[in-house]
C-alpha atoms as a PDB file:
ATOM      1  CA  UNK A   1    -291.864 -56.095  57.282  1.00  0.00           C
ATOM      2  CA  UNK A   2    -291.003 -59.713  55.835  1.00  0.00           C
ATOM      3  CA  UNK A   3    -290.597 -61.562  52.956  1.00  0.00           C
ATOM      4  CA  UNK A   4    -294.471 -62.951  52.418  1.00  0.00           C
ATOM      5  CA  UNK A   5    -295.463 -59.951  49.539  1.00  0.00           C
ATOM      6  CA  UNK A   6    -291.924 -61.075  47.823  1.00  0.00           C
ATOM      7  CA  UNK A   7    -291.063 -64.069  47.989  1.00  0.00           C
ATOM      8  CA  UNK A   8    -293.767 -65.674  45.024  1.00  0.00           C
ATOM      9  CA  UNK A   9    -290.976 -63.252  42.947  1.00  0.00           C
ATOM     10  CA  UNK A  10    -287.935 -64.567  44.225  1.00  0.00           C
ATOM     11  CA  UNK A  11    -289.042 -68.202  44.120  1.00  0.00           C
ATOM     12  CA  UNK A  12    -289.924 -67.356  40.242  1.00  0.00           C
ATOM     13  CA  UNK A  13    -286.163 -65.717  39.394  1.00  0.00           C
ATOM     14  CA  UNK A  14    -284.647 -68.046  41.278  1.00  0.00           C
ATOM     15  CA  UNK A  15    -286.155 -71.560  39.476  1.00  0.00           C
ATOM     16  CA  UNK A  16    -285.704 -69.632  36.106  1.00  0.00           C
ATOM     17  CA  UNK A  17    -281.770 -69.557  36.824  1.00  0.00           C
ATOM     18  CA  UNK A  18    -282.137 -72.766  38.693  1.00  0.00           C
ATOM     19  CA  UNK A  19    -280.892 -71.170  42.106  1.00  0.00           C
ATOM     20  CA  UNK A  20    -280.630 -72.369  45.590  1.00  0.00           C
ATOM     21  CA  UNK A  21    -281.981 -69.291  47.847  1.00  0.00           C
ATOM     22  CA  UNK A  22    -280.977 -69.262  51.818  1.00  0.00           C
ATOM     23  CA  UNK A  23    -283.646 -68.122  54.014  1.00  0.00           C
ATOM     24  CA  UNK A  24    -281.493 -68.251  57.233  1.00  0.00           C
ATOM     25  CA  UNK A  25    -277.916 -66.504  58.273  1.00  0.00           C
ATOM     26  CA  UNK A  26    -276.596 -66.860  62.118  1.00  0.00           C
ATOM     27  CA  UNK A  27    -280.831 -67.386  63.212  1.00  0.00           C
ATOM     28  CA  UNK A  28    -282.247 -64.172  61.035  1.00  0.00           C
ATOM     29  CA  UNK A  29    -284.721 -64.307  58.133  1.00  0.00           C
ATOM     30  CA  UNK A  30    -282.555 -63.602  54.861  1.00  0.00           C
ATOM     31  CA  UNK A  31    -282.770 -64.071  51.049  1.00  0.00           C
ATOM     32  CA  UNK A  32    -279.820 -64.671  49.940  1.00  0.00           C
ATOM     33  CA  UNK A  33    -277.750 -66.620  46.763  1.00  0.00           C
ATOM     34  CA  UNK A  34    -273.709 -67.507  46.032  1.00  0.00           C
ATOM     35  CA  UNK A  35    -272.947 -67.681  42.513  1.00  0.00           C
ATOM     36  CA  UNK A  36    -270.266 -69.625  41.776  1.00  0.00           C
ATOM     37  CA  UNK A  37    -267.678 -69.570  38.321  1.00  0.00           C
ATOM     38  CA  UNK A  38    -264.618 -70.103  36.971  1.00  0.00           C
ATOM     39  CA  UNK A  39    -261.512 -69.704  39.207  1.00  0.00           C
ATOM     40  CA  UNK A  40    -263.623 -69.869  42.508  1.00  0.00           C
ATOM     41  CA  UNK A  41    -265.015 -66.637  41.730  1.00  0.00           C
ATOM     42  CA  UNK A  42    -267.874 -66.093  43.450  1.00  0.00           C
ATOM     43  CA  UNK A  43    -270.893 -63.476  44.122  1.00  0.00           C
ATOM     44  CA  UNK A  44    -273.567 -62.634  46.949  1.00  0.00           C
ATOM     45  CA  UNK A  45    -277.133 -61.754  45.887  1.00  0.00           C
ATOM     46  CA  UNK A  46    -279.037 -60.497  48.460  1.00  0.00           C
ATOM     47  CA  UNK A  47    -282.699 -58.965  48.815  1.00  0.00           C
ATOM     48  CA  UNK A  48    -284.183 -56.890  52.128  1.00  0.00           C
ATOM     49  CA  UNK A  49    -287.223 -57.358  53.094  1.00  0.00           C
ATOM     50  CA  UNK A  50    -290.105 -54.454  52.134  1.00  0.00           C
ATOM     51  CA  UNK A  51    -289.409 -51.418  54.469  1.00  0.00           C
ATOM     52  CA  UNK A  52    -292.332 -49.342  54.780  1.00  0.00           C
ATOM     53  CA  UNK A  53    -293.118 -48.141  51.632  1.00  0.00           C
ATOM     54  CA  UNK A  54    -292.980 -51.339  49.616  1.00  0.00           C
ATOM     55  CA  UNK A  55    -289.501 -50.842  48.974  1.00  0.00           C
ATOM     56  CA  UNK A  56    -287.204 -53.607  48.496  1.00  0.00           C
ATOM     57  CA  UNK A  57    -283.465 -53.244  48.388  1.00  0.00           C
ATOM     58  CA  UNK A  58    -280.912 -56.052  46.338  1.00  0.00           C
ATOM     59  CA  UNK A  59    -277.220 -56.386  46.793  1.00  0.00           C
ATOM     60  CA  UNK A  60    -274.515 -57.653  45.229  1.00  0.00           C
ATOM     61  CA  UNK A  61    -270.883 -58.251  45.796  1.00  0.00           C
ATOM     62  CA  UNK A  62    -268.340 -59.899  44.815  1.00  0.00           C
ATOM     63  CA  UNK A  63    -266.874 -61.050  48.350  1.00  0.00           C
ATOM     64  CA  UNK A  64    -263.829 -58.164  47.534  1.00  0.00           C
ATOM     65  CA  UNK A  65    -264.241 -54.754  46.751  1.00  0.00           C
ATOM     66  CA  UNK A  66    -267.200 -54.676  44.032  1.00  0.00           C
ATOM     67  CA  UNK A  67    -270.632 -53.471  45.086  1.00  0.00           C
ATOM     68  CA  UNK A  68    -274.079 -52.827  43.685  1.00  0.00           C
ATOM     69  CA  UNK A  69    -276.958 -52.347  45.527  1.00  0.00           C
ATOM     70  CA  UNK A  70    -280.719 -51.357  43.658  1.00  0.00           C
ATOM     71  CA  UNK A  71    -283.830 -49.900  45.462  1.00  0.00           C
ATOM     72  CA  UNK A  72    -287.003 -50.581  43.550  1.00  0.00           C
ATOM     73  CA  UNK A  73    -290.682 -50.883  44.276  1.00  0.00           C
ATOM     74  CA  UNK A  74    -291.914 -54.563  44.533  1.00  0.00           C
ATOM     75  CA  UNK A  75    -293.554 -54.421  41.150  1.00  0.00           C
ATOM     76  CA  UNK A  76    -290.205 -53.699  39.443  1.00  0.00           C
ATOM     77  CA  UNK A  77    -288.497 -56.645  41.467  1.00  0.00           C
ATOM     78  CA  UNK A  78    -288.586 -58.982  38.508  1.00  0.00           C
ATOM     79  CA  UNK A  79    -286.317 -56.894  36.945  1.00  0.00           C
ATOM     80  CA  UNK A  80    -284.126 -55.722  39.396  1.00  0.00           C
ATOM     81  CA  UNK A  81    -283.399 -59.212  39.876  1.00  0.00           C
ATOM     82  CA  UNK A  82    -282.545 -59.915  36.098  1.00  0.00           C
ATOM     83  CA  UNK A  83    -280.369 -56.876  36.295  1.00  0.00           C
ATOM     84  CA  UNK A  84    -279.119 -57.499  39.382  1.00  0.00           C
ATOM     85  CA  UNK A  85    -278.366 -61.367  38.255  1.00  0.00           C
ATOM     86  CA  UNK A  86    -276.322 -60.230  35.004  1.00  0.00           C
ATOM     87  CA  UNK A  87    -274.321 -57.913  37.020  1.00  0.00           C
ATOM     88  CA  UNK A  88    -273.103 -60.724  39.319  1.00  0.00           C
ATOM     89  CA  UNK A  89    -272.788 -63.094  36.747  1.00  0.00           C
ATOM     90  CA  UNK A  90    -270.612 -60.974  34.685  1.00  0.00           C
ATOM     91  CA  UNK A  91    -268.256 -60.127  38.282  1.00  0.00           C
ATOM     92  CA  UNK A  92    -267.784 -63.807  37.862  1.00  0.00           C
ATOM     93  CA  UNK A  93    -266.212 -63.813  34.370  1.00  0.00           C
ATOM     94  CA  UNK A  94    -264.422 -60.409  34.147  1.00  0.00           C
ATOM     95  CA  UNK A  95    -261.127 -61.071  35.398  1.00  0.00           C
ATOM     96  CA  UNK A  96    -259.559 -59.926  38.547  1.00  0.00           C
ATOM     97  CA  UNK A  97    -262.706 -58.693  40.048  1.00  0.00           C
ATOM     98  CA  UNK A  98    -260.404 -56.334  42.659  1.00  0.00           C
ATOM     99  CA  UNK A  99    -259.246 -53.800  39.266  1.00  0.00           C
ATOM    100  CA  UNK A 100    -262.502 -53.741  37.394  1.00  0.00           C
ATOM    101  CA  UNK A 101    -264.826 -50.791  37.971  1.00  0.00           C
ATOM    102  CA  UNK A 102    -268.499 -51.769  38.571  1.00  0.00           C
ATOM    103  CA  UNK A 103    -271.105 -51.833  35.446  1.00  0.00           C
END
């Protein structure tokens, strides 16, 4: 599958937060966002592509050892994507992001 069904959703999230997405790592189709914040802390946001059931999975990471990832139906993707977006945003501002346990 591609982006097409999602992207209206991630184009909406990401103006809200005023967010660059990338579309395009080493020549594949991604969506994709660094958050940046104090300390050069930073945090990938990432979103698959539908699989076959309308499915769409979001990552983040904080570019050590913390990791979320969600799986949601595309009509719960505006959500994921808040939740998803809070969770990175607070990697970004509690400390040393290698000690803390994930939310």
């Amino acid at each position: 599958m591609n982006y097409e069904s999602i992207d209206p959703i991630i184009s909406v999230w990401a103006t809200k937060h005023n967010l660059h997405i990338y579309t395009t790592y080493r020549d594949e189709e991604v969506r994709s966002v660094d958050l940046i914040g104090s300390n050069d802390r930073k945090c990938q946001l990432w979103i698959e592509a539908p699989d076959q059931s309308g499915n769409v999975q979001v990552h983040i990471w904080d570019y050590k050892k913390r990791k979320r990832d969600y799986k949601v139906g595309a009509n719960n993707l505006p959500r994921c994507l808040e939740d998803a977006y809070a969770t990175a945003t607070k990697l970004l501002t509690t400390g040393d992001s290698s000690r803390q346990p994930m939310a």
